[in-house]
N, C-alpha and C. Protein backbone atom coordinates (compact mmCIF):
# COMPACT_ATOMS: atom_id res chain seq x y z
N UNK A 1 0.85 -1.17 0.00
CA UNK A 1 0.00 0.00 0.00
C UNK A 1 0.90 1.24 0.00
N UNK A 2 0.71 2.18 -0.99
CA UNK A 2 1.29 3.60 -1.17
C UNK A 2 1.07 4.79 0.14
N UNK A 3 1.96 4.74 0.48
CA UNK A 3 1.59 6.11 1.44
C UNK A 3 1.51 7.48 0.60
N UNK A 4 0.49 8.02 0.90
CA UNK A 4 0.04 8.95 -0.03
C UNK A 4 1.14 10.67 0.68
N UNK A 5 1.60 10.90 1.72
CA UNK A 5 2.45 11.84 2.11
C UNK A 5 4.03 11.54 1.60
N UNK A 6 3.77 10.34 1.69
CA UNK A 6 5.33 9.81 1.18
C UNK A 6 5.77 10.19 -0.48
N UNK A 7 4.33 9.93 -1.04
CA UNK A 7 4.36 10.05 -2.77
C UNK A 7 4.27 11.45 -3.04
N UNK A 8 3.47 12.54 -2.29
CA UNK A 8 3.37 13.87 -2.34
C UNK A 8 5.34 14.55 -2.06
N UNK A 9 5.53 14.00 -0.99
CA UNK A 9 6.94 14.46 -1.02
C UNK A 9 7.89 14.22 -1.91
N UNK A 10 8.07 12.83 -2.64
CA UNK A 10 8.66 13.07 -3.17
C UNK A 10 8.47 13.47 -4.96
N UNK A 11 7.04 13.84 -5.39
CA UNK A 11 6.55 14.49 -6.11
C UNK A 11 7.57 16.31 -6.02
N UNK A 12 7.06 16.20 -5.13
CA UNK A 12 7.74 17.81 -4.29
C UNK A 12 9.28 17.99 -4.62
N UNK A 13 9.84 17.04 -4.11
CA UNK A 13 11.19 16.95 -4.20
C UNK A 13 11.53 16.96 -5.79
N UNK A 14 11.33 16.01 -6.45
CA UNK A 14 11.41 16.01 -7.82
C UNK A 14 11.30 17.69 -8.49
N UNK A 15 10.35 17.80 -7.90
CA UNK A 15 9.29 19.19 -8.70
C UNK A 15 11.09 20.04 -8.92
N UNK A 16 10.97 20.45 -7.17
CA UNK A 16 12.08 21.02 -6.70
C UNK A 16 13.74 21.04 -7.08
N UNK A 17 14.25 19.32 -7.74
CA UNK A 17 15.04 19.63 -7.90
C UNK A 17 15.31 20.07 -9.75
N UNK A 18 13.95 19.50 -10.42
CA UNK A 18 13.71 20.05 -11.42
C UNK A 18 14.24 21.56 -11.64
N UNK A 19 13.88 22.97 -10.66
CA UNK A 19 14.07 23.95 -10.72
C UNK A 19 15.38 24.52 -10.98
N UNK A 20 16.11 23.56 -9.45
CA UNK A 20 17.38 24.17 -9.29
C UNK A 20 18.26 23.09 -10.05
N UNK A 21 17.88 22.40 -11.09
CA UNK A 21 18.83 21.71 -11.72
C UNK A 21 20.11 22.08 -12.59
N UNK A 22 19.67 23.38 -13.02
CA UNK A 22 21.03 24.36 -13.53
C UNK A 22 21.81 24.80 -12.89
N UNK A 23 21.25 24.68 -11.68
CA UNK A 23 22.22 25.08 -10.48
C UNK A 23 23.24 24.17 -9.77
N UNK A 24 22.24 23.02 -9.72
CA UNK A 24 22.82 22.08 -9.30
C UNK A 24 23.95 21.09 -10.43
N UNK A 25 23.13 21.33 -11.31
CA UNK A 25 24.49 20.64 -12.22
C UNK A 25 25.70 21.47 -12.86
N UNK A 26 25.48 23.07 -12.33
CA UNK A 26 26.78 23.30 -12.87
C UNK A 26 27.98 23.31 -11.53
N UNK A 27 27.69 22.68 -10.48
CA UNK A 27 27.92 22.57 -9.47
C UNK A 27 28.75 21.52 -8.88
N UNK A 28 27.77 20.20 -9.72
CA UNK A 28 28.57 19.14 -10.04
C UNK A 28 29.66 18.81 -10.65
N UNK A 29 29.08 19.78 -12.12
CA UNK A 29 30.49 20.01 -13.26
C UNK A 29 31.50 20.81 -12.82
N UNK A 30 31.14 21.60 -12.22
CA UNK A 30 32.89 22.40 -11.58
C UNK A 30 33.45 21.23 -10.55
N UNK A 31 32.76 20.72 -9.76
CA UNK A 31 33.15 19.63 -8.57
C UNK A 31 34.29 19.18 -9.25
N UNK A 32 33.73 18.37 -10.66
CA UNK A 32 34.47 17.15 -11.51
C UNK A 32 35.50 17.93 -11.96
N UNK A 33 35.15 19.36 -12.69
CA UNK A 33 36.23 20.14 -13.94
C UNK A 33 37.27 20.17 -12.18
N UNK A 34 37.03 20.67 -11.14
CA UNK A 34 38.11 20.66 -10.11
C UNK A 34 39.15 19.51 -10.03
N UNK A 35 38.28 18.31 -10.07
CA UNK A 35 38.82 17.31 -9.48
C UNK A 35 39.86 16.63 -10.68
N UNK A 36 39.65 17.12 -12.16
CA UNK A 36 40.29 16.91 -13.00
C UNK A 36 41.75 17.63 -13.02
N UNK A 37 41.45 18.82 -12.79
CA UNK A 37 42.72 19.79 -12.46
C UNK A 37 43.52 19.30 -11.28
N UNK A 38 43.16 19.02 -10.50
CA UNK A 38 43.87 18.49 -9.50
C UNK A 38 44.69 17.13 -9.27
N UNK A 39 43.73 16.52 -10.56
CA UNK A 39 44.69 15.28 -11.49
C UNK A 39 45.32 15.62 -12.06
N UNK A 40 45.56 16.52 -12.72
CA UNK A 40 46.65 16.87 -13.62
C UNK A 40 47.99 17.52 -13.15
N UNK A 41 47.78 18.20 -11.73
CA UNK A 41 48.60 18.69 -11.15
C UNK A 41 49.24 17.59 -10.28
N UNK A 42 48.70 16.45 -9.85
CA UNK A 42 49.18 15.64 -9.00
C UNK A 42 49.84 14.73 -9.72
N UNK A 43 49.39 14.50 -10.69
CA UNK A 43 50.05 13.39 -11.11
C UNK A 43 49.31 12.31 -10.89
N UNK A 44 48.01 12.20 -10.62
CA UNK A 44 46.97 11.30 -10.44
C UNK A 44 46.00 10.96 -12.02
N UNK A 45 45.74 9.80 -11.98
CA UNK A 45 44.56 9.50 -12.99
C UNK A 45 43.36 10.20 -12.94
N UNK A 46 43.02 10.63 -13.92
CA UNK A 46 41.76 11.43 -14.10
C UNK A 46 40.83 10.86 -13.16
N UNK A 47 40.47 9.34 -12.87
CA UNK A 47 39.94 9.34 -12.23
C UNK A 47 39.63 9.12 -10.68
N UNK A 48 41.19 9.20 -9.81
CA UNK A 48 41.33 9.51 -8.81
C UNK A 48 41.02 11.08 -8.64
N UNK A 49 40.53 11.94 -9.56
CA UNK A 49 40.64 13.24 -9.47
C UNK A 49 39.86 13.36 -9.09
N UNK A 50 38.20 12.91 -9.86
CA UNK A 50 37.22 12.66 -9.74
C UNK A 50 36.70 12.14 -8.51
N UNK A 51 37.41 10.98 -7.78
CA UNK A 51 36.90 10.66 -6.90
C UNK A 51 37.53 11.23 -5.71
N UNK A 52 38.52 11.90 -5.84
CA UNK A 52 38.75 12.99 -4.76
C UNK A 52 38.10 13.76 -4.40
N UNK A 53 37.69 14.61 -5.39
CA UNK A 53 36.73 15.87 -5.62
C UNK A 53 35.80 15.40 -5.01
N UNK A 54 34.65 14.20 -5.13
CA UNK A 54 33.61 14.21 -4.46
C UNK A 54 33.51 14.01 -3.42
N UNK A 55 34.58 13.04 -3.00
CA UNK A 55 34.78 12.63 -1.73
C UNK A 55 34.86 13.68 -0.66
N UNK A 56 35.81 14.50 -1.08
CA UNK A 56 36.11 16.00 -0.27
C UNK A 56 35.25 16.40 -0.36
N UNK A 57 34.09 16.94 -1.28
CA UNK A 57 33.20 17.85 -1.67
C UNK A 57 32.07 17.45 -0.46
N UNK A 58 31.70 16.26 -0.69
CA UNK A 58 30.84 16.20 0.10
C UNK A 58 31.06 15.43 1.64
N UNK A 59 31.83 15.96 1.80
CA UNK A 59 33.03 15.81 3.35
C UNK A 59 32.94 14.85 3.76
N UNK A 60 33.57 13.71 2.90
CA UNK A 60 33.69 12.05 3.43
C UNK A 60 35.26 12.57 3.93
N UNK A 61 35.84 12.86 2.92
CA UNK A 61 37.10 12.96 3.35
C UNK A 61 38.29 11.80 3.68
N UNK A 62 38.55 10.77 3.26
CA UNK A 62 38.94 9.52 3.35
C UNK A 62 40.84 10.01 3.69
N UNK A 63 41.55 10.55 3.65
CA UNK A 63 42.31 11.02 3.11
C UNK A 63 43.22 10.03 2.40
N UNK A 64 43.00 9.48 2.19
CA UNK A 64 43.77 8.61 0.91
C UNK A 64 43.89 9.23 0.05
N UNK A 65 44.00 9.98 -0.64
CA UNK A 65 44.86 10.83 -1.73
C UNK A 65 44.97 12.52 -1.41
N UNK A 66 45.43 13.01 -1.11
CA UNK A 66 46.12 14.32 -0.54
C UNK A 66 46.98 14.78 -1.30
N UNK A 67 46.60 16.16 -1.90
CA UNK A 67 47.34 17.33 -2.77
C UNK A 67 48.52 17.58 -1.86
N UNK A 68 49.72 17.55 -2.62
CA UNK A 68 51.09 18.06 -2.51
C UNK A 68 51.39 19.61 -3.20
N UNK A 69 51.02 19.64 -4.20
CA UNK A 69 51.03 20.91 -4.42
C UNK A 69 50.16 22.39 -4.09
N UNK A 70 50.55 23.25 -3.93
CA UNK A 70 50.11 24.67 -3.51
C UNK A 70 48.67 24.86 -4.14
N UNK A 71 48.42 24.65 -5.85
CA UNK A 71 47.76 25.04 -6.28
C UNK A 71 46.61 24.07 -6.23
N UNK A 72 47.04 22.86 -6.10
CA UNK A 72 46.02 21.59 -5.50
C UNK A 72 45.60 21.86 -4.29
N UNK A 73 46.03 22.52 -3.72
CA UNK A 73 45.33 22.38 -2.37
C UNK A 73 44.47 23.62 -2.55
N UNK A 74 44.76 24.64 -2.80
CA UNK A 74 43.67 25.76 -2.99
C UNK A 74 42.06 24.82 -3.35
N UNK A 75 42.79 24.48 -4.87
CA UNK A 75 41.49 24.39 -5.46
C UNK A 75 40.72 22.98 -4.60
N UNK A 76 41.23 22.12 -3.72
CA UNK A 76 40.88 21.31 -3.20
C UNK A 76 40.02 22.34 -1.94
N UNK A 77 40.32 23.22 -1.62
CA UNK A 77 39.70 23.89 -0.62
C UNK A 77 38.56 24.87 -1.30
N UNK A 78 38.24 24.68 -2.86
CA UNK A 78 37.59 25.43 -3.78
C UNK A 78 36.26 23.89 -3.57
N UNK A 79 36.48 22.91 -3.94
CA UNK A 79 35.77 21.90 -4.10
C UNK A 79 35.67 21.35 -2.47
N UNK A 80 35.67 21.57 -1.33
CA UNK A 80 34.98 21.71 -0.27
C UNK A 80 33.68 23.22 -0.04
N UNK A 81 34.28 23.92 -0.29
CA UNK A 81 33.63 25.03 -0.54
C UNK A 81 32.35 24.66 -1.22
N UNK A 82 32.65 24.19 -2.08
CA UNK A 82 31.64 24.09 -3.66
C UNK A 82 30.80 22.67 -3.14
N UNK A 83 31.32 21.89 -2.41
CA UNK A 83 30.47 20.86 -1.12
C UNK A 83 29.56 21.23 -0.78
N UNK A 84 30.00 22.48 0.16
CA UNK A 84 28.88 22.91 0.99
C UNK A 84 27.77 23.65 0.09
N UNK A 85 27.91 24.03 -0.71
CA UNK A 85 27.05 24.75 -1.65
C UNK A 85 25.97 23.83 -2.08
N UNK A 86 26.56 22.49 -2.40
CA UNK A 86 25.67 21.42 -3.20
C UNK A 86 24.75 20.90 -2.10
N UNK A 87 25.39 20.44 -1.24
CA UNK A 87 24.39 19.87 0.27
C UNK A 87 23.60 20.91 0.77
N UNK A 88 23.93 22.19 0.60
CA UNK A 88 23.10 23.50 1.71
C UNK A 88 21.78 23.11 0.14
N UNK A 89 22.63 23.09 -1.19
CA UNK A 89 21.01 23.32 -2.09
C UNK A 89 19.66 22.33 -1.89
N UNK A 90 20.72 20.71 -2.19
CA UNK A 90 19.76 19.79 -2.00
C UNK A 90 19.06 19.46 -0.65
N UNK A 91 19.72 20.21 0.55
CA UNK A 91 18.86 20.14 1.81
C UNK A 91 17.59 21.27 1.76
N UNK A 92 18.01 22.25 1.08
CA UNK A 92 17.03 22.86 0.93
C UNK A 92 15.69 22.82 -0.21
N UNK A 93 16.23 21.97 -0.87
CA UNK A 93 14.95 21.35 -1.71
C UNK A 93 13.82 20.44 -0.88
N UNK A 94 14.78 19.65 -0.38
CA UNK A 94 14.37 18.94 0.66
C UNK A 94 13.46 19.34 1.50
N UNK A 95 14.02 20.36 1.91
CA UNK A 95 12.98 20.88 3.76
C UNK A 95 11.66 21.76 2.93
N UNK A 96 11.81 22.53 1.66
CA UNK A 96 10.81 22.92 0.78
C UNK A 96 9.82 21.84 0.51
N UNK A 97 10.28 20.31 -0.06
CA UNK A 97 9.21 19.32 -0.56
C UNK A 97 8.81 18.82 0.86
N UNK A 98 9.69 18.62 2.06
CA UNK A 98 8.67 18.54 3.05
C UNK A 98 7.41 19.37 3.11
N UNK A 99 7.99 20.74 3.63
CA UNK A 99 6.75 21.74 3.99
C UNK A 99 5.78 21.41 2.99
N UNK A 100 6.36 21.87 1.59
CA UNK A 100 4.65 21.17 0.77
C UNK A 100 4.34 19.95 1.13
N UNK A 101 4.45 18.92 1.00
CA UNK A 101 3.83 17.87 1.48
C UNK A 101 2.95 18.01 2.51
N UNK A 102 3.78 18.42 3.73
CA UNK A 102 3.44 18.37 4.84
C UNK A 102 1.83 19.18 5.19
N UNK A 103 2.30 20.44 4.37
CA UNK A 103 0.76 21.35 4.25
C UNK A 103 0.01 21.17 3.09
N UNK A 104 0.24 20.00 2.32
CA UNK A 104 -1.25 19.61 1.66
C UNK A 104 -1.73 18.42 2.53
N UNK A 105 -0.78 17.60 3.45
CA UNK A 105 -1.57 16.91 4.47
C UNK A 105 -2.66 17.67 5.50
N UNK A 106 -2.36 18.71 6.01
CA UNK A 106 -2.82 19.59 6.70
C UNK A 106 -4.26 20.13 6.59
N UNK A 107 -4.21 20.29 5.24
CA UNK A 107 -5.40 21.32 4.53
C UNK A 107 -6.53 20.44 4.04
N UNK A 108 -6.03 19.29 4.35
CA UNK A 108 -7.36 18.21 3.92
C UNK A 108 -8.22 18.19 5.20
């Protein structure tokens, strides 16, 4: 059986990230275009770059691969930055498709 608040939210959510999807994906793409640069400067495979970048970005932080150079580490502190940006958006899509949900439960 469908819970009908459950399907409204994430109707909501969808709706929501529909909106900020230009936002959110150019967000992603700098994450990656970072994490590429930071392969190239390290001396890492493109796709340890990649999985640096997200890892940091969205503050797992493993430290298993760690910038040696000056300009790697900036931009590694560019793609934490650019972390918090992505999690503050999609939490806030989030707490938005709640409230709707929540107040078309309400109003019935």
């Amino acid at each position: 059986m469908s819970n009908p608040l459950r399907n409204r939210f994430l109707a909501e959510l969808w709706a929501g990230l529909g909106v900020v999807w230009p936002i959110l994906s150019g967000l992603l793409g700098l994450m990656a275009a970072l994490g590429v640069v930071v392969a190239l400067l390290e001396g890492w495979p493109l796709t340890e770059g990649a999985y640096f970048a997200f890892v940091s970005g969205l503050t797992i932080g493993y430290g298993d691969l760690v910038p040696r150079a000056p300009l790697a580490r900036v931009l590694a502190i560019s793609i934490g930055l650019n972390g918090i940006l992505l999690a503050g958006l999609v939490a806030a899509v989030g707490v938005q498709a709640l409230n709707a949900a929540l107040g078309s439960a309400r109003s019935r």
